[in-house]
Protein backbone atom coordinates (compact mmCIF):
# COMPACT_ATOMS: atom_id res chain seq x y z
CA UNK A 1 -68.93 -48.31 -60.37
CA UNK A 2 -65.28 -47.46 -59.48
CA UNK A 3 -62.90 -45.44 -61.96
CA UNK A 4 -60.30 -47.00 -63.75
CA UNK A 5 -56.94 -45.84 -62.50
CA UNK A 6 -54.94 -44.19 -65.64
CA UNK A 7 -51.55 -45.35 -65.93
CA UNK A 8 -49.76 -42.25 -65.17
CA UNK A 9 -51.83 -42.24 -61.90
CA UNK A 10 -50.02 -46.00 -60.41
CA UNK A 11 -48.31 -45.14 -57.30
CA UNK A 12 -45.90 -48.31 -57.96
CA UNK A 13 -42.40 -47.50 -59.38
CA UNK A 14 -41.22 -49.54 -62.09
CA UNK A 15 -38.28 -51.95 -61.14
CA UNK A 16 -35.62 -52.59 -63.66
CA UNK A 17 -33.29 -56.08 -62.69
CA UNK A 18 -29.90 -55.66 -63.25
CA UNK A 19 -28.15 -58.36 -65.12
CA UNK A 20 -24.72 -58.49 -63.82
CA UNK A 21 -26.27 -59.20 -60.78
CA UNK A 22 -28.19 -62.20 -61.90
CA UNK A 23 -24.84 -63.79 -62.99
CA UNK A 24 -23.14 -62.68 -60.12
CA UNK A 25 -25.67 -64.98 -58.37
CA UNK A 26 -25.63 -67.58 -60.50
CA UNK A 27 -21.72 -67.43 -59.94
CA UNK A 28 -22.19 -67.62 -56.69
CA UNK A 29 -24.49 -70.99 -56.93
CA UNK A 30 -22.42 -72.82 -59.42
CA UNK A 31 -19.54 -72.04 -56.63
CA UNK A 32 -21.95 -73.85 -54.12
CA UNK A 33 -22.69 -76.69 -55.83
CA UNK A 34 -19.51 -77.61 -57.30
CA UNK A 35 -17.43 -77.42 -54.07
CA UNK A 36 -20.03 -77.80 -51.14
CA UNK A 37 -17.97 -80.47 -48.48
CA UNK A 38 -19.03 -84.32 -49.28
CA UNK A 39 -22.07 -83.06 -51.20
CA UNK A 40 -20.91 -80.99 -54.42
CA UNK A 41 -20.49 -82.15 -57.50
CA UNK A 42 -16.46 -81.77 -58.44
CA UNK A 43 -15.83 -82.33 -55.05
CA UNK A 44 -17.28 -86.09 -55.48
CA UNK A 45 -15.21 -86.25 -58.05
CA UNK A 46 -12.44 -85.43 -56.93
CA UNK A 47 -11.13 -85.61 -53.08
CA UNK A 48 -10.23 -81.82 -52.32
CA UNK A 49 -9.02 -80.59 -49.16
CA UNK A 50 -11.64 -79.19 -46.61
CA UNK A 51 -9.62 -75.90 -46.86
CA UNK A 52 -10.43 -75.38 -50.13
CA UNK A 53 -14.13 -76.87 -50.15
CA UNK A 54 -15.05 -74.56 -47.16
CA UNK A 55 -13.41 -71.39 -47.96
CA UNK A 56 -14.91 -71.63 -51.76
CA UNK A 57 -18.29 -72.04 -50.29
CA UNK A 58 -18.47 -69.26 -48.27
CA UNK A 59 -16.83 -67.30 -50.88
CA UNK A 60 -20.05 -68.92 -52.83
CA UNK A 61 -22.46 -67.06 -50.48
CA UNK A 62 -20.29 -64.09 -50.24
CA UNK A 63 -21.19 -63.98 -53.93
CA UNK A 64 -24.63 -64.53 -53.53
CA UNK A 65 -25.34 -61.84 -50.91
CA UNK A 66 -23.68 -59.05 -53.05
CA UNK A 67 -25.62 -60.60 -55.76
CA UNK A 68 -29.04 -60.37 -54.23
CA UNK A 69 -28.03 -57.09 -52.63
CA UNK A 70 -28.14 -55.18 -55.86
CA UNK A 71 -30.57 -56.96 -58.45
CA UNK A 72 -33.52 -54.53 -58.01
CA UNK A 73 -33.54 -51.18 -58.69
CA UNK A 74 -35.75 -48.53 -58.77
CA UNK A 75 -36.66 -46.33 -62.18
């Protein structure tokens, strides 16, 4: 039978999520889904400019790739 590794002996490192991040991606998301062109939610609502429904969703991803950027990090 094989040993038992002890846990001081894991060659993992632990991974801490960083919180800020996870609402900087969820910022990001609401952004997406609220103004995406003929598909988001206030924009069916209301009739907003193209200007203003494309620029805020790629500000929305923007967000989302800082967001995922940083959310793991290493103890």
């Amino acid at each position: 039978m094989g040993k038992a590794n002890k846990p001081g002996n894991n060659s993992k490192p632990n991974v801490k999520v960083s919180v800020f991040h996870v609402l900087v991606i969820l910022l990001g998301a609401d952004l997406i889904l609220l103004f995406a062109p003929d598909y988001g939610i206030l924009n069916s609502i209301l009739v907003l400019p193209d200007i203003y429904a494309w620029s805020t969703m790629i500000g929305g991803l923007i967000i989302l790739i800082y967001g995922f950027n940083g959310l793991y990090k290493k103890l």
